[in-house]
N, C-alpha and C. Protein backbone atom coordinates (compact mmCIF):
# COMPACT_ATOMS: atom_id res chain seq x y z
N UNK A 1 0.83 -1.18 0.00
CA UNK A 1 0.00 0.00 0.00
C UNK A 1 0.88 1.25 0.00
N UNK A 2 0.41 2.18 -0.73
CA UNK A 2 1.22 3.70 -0.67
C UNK A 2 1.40 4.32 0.38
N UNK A 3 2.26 5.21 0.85
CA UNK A 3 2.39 6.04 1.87
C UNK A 3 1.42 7.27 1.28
N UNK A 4 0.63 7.77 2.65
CA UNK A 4 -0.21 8.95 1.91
C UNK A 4 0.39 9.96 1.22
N UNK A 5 1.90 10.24 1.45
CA UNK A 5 2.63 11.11 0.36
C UNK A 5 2.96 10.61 -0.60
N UNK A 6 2.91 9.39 -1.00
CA UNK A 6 2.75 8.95 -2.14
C UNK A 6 1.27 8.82 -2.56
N UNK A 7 0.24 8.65 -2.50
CA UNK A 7 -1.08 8.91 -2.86
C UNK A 7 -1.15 10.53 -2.96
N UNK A 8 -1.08 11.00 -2.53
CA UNK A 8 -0.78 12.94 -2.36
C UNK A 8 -0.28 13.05 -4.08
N UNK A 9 1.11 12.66 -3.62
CA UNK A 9 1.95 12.81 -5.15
C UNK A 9 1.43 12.57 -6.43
N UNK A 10 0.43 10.97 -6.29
CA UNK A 10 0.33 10.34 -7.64
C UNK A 10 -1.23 11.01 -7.83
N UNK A 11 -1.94 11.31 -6.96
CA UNK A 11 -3.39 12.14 -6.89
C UNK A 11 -2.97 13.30 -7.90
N UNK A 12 -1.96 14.56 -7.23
CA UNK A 12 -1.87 15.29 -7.76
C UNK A 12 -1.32 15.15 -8.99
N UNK A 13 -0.30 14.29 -9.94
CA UNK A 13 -0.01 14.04 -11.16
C UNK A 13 -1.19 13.59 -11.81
N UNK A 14 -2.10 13.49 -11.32
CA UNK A 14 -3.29 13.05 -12.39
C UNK A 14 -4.04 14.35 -12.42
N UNK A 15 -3.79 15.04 -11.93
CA UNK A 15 -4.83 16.53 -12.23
C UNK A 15 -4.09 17.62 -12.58
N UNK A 16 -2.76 17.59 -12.69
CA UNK A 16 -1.85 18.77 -12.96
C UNK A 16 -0.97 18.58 -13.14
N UNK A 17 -0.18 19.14 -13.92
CA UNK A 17 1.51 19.04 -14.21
C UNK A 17 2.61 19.72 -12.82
N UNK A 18 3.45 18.82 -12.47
CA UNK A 18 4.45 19.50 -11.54
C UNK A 18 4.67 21.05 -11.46
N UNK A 19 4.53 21.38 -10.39
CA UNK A 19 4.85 23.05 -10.06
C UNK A 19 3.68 23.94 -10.77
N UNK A 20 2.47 23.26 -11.05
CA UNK A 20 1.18 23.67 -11.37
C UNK A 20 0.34 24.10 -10.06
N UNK A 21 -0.48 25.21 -9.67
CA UNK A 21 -1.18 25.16 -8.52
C UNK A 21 -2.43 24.39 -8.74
N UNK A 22 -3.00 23.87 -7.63
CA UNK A 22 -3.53 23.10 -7.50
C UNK A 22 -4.67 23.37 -6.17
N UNK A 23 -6.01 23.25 -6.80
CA UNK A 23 -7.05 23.52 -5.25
C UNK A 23 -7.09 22.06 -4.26
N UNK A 24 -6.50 22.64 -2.96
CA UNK A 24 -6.62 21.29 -2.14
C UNK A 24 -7.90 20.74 -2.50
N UNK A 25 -9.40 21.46 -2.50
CA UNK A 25 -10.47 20.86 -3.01
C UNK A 25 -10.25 19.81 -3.80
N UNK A 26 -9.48 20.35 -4.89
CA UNK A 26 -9.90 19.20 -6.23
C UNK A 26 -8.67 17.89 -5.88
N UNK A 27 -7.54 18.21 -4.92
CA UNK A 27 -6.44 17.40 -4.73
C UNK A 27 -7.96 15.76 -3.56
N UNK A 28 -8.55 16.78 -3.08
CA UNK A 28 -9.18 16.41 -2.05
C UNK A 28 -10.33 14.70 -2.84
N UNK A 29 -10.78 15.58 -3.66
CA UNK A 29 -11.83 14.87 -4.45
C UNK A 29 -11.06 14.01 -5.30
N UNK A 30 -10.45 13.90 -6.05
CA UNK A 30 -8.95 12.93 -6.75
C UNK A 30 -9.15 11.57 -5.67
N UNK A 31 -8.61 12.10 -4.40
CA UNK A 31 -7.83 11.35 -3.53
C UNK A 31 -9.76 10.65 -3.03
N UNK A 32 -10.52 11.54 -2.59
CA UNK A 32 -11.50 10.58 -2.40
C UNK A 32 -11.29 10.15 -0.99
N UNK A 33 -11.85 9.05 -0.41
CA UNK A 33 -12.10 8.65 1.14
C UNK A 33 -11.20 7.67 0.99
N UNK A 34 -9.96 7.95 0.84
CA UNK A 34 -8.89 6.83 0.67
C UNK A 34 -7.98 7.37 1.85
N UNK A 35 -8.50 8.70 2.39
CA UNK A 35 -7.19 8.85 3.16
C UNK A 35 -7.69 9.38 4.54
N UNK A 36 -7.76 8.95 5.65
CA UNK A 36 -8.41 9.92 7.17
C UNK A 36 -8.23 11.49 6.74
N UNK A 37 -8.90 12.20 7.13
CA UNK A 37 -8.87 13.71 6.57
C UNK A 37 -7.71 14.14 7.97
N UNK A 38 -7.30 14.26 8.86
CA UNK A 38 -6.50 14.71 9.86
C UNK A 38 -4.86 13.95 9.97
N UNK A 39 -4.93 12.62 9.06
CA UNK A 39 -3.40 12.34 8.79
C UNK A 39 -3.23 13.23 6.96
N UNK A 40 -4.10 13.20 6.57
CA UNK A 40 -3.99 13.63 5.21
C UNK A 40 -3.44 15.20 5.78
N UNK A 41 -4.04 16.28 6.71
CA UNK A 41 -4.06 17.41 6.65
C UNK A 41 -2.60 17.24 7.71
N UNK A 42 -2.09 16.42 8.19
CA UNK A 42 -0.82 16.42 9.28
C UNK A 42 0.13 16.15 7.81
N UNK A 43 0.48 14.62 6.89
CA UNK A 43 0.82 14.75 5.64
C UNK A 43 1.54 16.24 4.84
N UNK A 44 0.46 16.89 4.63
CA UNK A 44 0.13 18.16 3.69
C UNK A 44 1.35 19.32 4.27
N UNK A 45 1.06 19.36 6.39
CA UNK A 45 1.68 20.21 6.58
C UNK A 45 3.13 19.61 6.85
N UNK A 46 3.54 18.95 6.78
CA UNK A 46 4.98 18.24 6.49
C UNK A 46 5.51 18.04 5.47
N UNK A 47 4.70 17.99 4.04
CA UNK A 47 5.31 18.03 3.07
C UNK A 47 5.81 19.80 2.84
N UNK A 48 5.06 20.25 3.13
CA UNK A 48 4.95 22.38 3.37
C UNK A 48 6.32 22.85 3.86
N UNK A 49 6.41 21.94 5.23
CA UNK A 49 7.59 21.85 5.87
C UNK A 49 8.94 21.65 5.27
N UNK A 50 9.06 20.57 5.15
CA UNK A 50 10.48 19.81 4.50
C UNK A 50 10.48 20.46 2.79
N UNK A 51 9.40 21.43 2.58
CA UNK A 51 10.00 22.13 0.96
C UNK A 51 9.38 20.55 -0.36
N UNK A 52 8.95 19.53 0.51
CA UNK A 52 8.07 18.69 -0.77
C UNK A 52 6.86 19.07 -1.66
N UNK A 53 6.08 20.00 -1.05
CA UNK A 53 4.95 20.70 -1.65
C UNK A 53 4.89 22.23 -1.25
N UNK A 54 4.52 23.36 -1.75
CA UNK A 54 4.25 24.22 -0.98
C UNK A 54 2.42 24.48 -0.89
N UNK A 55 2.52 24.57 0.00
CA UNK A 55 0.73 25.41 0.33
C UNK A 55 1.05 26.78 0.13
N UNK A 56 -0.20 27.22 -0.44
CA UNK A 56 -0.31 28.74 -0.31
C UNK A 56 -2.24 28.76 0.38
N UNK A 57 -2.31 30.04 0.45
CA UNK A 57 -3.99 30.65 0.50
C UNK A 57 -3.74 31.24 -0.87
N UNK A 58 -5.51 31.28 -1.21
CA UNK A 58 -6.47 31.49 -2.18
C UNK A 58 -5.41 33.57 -1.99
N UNK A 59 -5.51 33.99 -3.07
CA UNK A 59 -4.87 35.23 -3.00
C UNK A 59 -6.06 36.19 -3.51
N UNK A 60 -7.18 35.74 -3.38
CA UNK A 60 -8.88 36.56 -3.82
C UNK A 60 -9.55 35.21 -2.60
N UNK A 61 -9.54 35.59 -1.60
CA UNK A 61 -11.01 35.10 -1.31
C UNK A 61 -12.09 35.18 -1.57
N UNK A 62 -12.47 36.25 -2.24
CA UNK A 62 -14.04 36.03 -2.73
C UNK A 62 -14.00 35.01 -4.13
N UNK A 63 -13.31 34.45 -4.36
CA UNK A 63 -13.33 33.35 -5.35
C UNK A 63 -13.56 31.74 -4.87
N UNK A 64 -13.33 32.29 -3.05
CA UNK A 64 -13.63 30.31 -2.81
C UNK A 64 -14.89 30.25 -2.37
N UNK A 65 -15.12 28.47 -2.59
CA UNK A 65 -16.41 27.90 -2.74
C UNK A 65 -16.45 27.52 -1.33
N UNK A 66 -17.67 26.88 -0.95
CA UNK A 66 -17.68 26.34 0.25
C UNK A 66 -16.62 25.47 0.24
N UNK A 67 -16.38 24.11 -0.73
CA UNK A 67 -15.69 23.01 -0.73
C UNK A 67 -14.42 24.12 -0.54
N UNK A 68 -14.00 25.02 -1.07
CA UNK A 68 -12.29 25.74 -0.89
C UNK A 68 -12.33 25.58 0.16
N UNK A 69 -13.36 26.03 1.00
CA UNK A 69 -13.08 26.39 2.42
C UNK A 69 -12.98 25.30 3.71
N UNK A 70 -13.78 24.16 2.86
CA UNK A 70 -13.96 23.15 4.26
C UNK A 70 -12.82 22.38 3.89
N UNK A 71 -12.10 22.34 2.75
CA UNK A 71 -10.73 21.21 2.11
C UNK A 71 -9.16 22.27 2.47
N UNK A 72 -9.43 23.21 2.95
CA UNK A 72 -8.60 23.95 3.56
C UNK A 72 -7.46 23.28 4.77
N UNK A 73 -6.41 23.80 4.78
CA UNK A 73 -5.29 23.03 5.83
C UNK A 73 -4.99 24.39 6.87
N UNK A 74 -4.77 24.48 7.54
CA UNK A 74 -4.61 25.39 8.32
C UNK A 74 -3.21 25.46 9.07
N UNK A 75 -2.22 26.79 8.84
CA UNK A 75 -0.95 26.32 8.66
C UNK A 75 -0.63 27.62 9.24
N UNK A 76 -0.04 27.11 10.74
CA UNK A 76 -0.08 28.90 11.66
C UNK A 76 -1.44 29.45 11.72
N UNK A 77 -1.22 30.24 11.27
CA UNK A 77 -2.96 31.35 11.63
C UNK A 77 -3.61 31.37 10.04
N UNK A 78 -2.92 30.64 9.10
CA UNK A 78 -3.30 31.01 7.59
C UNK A 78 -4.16 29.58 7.05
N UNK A 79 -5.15 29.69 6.60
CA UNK A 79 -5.82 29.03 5.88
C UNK A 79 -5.30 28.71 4.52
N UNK A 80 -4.88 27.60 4.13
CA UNK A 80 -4.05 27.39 2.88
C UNK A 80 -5.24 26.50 1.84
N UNK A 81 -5.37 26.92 0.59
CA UNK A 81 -6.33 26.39 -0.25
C UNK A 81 -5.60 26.07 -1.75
N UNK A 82 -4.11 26.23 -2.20
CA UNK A 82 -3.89 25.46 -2.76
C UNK A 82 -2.65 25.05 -2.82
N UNK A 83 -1.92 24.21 -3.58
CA UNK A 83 -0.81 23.17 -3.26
C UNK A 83 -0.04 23.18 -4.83
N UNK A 84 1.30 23.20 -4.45
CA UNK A 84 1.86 22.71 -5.88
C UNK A 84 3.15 21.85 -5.50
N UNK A 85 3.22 20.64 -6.27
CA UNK A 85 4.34 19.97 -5.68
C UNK A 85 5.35 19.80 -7.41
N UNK A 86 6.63 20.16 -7.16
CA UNK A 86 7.76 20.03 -7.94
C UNK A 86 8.14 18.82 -8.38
């Protein structure tokens, strides 16, 4: 079985090209109920960490959807809504 950073990784190569941004939403829906949502969101902020993915926030909030908001990682005091991994 994959490590969830490897499901992370191969999720996101199916919806975007490397160093493409990416809505955790849609990383979210890819990946599906394959992964506990609180190791997935511990995952996310360790890959952030160690420079494997970066998170950012939405840079227009009035552009997110509910789903932006509830597939959100929360990283310090910042709400992060999308992801790009190299």
């Amino acid at each position: 079985m994959a490590t969830i950073t490897q499901q992370i990784t191969e999720a996101y190569d199916r919806i975007a090209r490397r160093g493409d941004l990416v809505r955790l939403a849609d990383l979210r829906d890819e990946l599906g109920e394959t992964v506990n949502r609180h190791e997935l969101d511990d995952v996310l902020r360790l890959m952030n960490r160690s420079g494997a993915a970066q998170l950012s926030p939405m840079s227009t909030q009035g552009d997110l959807t509910d789903h932006d908001r509830w597939s959100a990682v929360r990283v310090g005091s910042l709400q992060m809504h999308l992801i790009s991994i190299r």
